[in-house]
Protein backbone atom coordinates (compact mmCIF):
# COMPACT_ATOMS: atom_id res chain seq x y z
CA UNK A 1 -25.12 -46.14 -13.85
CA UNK A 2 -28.57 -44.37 -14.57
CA UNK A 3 -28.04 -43.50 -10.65
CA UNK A 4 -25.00 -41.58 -11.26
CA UNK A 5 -26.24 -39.99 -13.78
CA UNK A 6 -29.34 -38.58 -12.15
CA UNK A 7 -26.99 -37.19 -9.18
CA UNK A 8 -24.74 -35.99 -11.65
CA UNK A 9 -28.01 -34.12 -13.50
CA UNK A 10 -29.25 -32.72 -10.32
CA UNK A 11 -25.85 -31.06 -9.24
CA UNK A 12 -25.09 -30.13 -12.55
CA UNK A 13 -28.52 -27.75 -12.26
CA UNK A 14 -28.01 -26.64 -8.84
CA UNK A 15 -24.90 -24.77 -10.07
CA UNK A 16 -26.46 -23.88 -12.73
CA UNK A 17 -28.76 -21.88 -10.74
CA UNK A 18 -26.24 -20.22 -7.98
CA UNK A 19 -26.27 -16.49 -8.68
CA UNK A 20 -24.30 -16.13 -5.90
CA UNK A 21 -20.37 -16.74 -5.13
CA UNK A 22 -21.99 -18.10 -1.62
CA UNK A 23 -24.63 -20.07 -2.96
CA UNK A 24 -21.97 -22.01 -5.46
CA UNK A 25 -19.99 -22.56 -2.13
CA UNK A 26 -22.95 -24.25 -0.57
CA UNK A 27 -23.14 -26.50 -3.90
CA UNK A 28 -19.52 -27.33 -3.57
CA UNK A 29 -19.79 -28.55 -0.07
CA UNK A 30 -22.83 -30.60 -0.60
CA UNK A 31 -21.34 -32.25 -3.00
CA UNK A 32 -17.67 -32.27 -2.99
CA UNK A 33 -17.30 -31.72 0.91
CA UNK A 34 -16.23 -34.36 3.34
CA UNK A 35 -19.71 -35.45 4.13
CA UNK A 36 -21.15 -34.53 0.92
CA UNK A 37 -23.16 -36.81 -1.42
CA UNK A 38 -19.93 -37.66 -4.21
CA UNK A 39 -17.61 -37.65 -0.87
CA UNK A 40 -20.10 -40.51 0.50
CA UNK A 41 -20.52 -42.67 -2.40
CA UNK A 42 -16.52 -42.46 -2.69
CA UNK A 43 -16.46 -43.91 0.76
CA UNK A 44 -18.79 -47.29 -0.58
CA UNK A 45 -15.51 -48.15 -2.85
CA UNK A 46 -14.57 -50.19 -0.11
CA UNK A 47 -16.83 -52.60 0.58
CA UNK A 48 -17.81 -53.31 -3.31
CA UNK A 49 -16.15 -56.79 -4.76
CA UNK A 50 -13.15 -56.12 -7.11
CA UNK A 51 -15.70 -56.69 -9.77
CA UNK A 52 -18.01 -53.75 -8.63
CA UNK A 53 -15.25 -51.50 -7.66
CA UNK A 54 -13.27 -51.88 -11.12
CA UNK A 55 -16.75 -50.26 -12.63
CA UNK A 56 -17.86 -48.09 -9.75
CA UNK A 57 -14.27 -46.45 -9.55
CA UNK A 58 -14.31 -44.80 -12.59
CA UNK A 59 -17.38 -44.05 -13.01
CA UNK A 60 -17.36 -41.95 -9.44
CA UNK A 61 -13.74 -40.20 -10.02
CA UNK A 62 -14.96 -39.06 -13.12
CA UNK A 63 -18.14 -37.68 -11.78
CA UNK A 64 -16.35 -35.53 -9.17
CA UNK A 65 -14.13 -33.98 -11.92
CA UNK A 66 -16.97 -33.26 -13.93
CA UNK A 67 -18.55 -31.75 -10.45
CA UNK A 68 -15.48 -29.48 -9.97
CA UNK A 69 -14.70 -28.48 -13.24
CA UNK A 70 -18.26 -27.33 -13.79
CA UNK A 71 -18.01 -25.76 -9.93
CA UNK A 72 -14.74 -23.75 -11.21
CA UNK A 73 -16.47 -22.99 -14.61
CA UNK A 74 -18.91 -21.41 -12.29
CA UNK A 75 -17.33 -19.29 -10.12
CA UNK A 76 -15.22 -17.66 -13.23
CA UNK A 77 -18.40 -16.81 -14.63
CA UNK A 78 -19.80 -15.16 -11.55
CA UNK A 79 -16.61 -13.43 -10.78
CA UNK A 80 -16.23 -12.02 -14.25
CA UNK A 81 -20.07 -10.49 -14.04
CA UNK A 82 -19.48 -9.11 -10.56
CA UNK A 83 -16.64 -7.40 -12.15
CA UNK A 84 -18.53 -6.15 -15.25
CA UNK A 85 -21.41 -4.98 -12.98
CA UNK A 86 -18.92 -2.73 -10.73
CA UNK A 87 -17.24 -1.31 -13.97
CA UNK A 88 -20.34 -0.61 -15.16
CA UNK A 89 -21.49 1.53 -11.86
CA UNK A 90 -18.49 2.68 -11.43
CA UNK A 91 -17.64 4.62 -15.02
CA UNK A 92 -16.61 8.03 -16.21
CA UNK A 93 -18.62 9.95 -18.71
CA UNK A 94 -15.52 11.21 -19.82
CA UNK A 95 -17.97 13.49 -22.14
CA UNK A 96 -18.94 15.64 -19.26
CA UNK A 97 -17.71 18.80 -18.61
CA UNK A 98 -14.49 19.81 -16.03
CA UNK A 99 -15.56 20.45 -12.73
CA UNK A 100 -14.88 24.03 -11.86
CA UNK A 101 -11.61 24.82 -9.78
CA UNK A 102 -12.23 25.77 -6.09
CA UNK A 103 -13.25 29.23 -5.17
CA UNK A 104 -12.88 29.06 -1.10
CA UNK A 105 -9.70 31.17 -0.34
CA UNK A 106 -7.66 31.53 3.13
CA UNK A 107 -8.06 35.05 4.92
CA UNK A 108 -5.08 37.21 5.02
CA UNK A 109 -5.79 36.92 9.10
CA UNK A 110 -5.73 33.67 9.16
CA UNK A 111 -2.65 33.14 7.04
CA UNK A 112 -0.73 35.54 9.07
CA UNK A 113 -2.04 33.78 12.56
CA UNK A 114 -0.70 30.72 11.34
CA UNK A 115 2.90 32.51 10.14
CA UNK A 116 3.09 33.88 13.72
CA UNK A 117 2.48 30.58 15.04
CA UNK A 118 4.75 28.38 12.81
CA UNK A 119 7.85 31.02 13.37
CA UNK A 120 6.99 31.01 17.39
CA UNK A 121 6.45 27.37 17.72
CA UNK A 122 9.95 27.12 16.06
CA UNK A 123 11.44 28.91 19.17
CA UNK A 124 9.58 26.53 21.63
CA UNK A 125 6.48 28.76 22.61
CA UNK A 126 3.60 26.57 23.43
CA UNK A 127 -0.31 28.30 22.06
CA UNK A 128 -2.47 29.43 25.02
CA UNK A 129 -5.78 30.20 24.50
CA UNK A 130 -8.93 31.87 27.01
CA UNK A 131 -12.58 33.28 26.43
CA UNK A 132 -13.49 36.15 24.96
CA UNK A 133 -15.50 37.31 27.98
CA UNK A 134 -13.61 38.75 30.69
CA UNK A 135 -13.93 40.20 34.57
CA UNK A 136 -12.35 43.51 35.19
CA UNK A 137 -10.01 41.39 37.66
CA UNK A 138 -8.06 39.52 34.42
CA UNK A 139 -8.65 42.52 32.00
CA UNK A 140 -7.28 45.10 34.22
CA UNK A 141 -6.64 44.95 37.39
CA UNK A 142 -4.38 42.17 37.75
CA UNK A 143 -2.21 43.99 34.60
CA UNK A 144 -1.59 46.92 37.27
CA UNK A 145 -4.30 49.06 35.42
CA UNK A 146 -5.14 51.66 38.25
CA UNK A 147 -8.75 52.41 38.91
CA UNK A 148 -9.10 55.44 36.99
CA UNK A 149 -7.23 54.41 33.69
CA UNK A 150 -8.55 56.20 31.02
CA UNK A 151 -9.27 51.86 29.68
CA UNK A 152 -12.07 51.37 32.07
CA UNK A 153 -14.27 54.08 30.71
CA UNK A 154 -16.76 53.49 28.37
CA UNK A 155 -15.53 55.19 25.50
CA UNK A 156 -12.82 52.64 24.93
CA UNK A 157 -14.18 49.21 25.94
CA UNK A 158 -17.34 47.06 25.61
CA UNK A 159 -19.27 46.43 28.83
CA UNK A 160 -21.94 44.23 29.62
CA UNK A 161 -24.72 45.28 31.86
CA UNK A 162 -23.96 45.27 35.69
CA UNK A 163 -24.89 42.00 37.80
CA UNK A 164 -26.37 42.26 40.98
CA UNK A 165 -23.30 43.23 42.69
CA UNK A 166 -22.44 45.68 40.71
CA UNK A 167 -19.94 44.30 38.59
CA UNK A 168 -19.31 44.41 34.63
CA UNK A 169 -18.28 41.72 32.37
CA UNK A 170 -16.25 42.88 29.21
CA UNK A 171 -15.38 42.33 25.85
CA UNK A 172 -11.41 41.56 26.14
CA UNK A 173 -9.58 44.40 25.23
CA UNK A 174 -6.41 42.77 24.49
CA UNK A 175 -5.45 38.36 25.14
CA UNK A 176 -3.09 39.87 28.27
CA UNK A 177 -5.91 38.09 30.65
CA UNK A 178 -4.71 34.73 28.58
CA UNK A 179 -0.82 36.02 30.42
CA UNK A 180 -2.72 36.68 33.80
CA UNK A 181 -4.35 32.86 33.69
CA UNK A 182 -1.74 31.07 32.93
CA UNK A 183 0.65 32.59 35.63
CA UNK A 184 -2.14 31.74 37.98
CA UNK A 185 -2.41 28.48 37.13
CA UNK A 186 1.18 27.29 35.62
CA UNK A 187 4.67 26.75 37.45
CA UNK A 188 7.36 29.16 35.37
CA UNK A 189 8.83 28.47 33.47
CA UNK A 190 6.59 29.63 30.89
CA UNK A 191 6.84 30.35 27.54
CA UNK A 192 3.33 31.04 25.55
CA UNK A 193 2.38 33.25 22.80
CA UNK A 194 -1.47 33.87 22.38
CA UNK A 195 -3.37 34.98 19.64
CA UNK A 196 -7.10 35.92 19.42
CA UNK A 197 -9.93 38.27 18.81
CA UNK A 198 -9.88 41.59 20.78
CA UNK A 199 -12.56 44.47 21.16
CA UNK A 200 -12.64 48.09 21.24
CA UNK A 201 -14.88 50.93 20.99
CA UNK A 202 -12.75 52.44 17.58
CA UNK A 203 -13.36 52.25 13.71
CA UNK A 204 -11.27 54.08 11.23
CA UNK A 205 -9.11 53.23 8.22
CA UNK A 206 -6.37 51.50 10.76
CA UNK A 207 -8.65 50.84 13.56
CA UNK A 208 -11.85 48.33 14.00
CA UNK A 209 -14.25 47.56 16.82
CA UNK A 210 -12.99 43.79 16.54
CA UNK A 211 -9.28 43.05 15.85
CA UNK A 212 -6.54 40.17 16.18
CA UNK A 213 -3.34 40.35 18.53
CA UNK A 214 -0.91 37.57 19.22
CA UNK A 215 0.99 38.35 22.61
CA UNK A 216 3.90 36.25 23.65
CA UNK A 217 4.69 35.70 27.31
CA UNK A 218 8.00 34.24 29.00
CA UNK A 219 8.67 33.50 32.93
CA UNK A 220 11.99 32.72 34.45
CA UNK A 221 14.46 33.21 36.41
CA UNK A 222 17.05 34.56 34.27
CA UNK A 223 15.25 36.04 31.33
CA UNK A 224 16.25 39.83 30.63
CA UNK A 225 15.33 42.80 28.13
CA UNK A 226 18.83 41.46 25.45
CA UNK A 227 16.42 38.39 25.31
CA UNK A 228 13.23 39.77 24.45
CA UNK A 229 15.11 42.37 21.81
CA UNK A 230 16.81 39.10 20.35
CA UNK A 231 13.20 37.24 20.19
CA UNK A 232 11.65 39.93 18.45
CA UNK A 233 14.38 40.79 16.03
CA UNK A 234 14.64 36.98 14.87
CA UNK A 235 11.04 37.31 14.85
CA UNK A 236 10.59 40.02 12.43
CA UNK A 237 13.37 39.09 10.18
CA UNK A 238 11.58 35.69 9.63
CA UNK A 239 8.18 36.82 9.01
CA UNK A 240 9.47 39.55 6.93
CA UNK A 241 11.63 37.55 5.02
CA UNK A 242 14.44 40.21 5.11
CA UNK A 243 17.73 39.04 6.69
CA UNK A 244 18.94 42.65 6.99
CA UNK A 245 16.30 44.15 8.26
CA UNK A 246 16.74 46.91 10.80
CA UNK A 247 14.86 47.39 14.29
CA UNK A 248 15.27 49.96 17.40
CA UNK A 249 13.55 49.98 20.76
CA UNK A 250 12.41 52.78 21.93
CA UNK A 251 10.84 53.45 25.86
CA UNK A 252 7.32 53.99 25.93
CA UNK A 253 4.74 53.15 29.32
CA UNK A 254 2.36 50.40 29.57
CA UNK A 255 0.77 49.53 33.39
CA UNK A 256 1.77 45.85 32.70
CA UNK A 257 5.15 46.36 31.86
CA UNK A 258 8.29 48.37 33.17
CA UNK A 259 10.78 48.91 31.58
CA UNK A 260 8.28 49.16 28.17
CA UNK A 261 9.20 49.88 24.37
CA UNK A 262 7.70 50.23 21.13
CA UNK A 263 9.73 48.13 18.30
CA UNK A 264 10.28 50.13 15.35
CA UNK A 265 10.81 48.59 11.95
CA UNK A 266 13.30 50.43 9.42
CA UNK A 267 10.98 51.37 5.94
CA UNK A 268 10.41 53.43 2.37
CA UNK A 269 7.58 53.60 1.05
CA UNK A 270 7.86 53.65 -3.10
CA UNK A 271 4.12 53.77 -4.90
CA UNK A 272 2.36 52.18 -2.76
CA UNK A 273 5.12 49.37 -1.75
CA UNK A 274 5.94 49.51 1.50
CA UNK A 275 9.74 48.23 1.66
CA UNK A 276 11.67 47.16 4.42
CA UNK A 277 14.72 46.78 6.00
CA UNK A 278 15.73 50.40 3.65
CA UNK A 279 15.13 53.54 3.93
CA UNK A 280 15.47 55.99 6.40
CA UNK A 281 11.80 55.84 8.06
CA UNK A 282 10.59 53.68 10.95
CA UNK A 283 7.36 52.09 11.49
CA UNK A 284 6.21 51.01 14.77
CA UNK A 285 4.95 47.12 14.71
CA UNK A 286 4.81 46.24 18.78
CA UNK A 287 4.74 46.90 22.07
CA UNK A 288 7.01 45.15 24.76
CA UNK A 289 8.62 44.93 28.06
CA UNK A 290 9.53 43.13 30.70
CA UNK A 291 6.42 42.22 33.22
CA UNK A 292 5.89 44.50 35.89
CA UNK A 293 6.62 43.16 39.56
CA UNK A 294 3.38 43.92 40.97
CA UNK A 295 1.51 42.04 37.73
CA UNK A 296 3.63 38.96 39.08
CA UNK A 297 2.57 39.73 42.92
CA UNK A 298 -0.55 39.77 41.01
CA UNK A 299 -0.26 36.02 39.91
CA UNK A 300 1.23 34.84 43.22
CA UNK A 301 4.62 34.85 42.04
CA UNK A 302 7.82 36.30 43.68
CA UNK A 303 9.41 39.21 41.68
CA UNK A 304 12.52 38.33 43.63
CA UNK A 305 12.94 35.34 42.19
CA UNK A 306 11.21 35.59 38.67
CA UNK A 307 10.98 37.93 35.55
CA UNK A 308 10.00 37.57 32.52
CA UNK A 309 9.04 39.57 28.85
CA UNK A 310 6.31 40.24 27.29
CA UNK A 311 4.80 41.55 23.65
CA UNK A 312 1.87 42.42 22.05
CA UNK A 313 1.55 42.76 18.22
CA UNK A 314 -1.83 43.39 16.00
CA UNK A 315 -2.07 40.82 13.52
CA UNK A 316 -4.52 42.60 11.03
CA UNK A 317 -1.94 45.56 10.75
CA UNK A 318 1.19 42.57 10.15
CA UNK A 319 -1.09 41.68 7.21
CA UNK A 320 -1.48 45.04 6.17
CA UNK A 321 1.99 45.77 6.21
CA UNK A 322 3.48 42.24 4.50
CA UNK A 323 0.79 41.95 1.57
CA UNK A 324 0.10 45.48 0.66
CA UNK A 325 -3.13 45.67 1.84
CA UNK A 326 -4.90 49.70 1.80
CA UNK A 327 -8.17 49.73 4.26
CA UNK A 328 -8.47 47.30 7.39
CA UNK A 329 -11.99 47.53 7.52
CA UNK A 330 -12.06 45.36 4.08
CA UNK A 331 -10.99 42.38 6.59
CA UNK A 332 -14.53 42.46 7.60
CA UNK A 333 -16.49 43.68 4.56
CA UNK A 334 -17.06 40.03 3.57
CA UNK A 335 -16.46 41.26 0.17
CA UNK A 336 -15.80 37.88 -2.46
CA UNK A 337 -13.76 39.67 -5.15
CA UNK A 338 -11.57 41.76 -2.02
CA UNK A 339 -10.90 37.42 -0.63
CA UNK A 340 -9.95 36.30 -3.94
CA UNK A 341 -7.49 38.74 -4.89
CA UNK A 342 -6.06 38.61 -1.27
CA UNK A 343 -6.98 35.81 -0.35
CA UNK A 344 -4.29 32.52 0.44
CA UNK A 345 -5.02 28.75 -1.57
CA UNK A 346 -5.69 26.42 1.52
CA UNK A 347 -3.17 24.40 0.65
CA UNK A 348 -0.61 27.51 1.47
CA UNK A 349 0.04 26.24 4.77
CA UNK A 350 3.17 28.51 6.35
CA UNK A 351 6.28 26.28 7.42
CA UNK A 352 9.81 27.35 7.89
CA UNK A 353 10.96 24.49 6.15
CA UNK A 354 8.98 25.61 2.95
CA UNK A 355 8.55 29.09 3.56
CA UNK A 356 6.25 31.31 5.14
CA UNK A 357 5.07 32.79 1.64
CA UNK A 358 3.68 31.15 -1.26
């Protein structure tokens, strides 16, 4: 018995000394396992006389349940002071003061970018992107600008210095280049809108050197003007919010277009509220048209057997117009308190389903 009771002794210290939920499993298995030390001395039962076995059994049996209950004593006690050590990391000083509410806001640009896009994607226009950086080839000449188009000069667009050959990169004076690649490298039909930074050489209260457009751009064969006024109405009405709100067309020129409008919005102007869809004053928003034949020769497509419309609208001014704002050079002034009163929460994202406005 003295045997037992020096195996029982030792294994009763070894888990005595696991500080780890691993190192109790190696205990168990050296003892309790199939080819562990109690496991093998259970085994012997076999081949002891009747006399042997009647006071081996018990003694063994009760040795392994003293093994395992002090095994499962054990692991409760280590899993209970893992626990208490990860509540105690893992605590709130509930003593310590709020954290202040977020300051970042969403610029009125921005917010209005993503409006166009949510009320556009709706209709099944895909987003069409290009670079900044343009050739005179994209810029103008493929849009039917002729060569002396008061455009080119310096006075109204940002040139680079000439390359060897003589030619001029450009800043992009409007994301019509974004129409010309895409007909150049797309099968119609198409159906795109594209929004992005533009550059010109102007700066007044309604006017900066670097502004925003979103142009829209459709290719068919049986697209005609009643679809591009239908477009644009059920475009304004939605960003406007307004069911009722009023439009007219009227013709205007623009190289890449013929026949060419301006849209006009119906408006009153009370303080300084600018209300739509009343009154009996009209507001230009757009330009328009249906895409000129040769700007479709241009882009290696048959004007016998395609047409299409196109729009271009300045984004900064839509912002102006919805939210009230005065001055469109505060868009760039980077001024803090001019973002937070303007300025949208970022989780205002626009959705027709919950509403453009927040």
């Amino acid at each position: 018995m003295s045997d037992i009771e020096n195996l029982e002794r030792d294994l009763l210290a070894k888990i005595t000394a696991a500080e780890t939920g691993a190192a109790l499993e190696d205990v168990r298995v050296a003892a309790l396992g199939k080819k562990g030390v109690v496991s093998e001395r259970m085994k012997t039962l076999g081949k002891m006389s009747p006399e042997e076995r009647k006071e081996m059994g018990p003694a063994l049996n009760g040795l392994k349940s003293r093994i395992a209950d002090a095994i499962e004593a054990k692991k409760t006690e280590l899993e209970e002071a893992a626990l208490n050590a990860r509540l105690a990391s893992e605590k709130i000083d509930v003593t310590l003061p709020i954290r202040p509410e977020p300051k970042g806001k969403i610029h009125p640009v921005s917010q209005v970018t993503e409006e166009i896009i949510a009320i556009f994607s709706a209709m099944g226009f895909d987003v069409a992107e290009g670079p900044d950086i343009e050739d005179d080839f994209h810029n103008f000449t493929a849009l039917n600008f002729p060569p002396d188009h008061p455009a080119r000069e310096m006075h109204d667009t940002f040139f680079f210095e000439p390359k060897e050959d003589g030619s001029r990169m450009l800043l992009r004076t409007h994301t019509s280049p974004v129409q010309i690649r895409t007909m150049m490298s797309q099968k119609p039909p198409i159906r795109i809108i594209i929004p992005g930074r533009t550059f010109r050489c102007d700066s007044d209260q309604t006017h900066t050197p670097m502004f925003h457009q979103v142009e829209g751009l459709v290719i068919d064969k049986e697209t005609h003007m009643g679809h591009l006024k239908g477009t644009l109405e059920a475009f304004v009405k939605t960003f406007f919010e307004i069911s009722d709100v009023k439009t007219r067309f009227r013709p205007h020129f623009f190289p890449f277009t013929e026949p060419s409008a301006e849209m006009d919005v119906q408006y009153e102007r009370v303080g300084n509220e600018v209300r739509f869809g009343q009154g009996d004053k009209w507001m230009e928003i757009l330009g328009c048209g249906m895409v000129h034949p040769n700007v479709l020769r241009n882009c290696g497509l048959d004007p016998d057997e395609y047409q299409g419309f196109a729009w271009g609208m300045g984004v900064d001014r839509l912002a102006m117009l919805k939210y009230g704002i005065p001055d469109l050079r505060d868009f760039f002034a980077a001024d803090a308190r001019w973002l937070e009163h303007y300025g949208f929460d970022a989780a205002d994202q626009p959705s027709l389903w919950a509403g453009l406005s927040k």
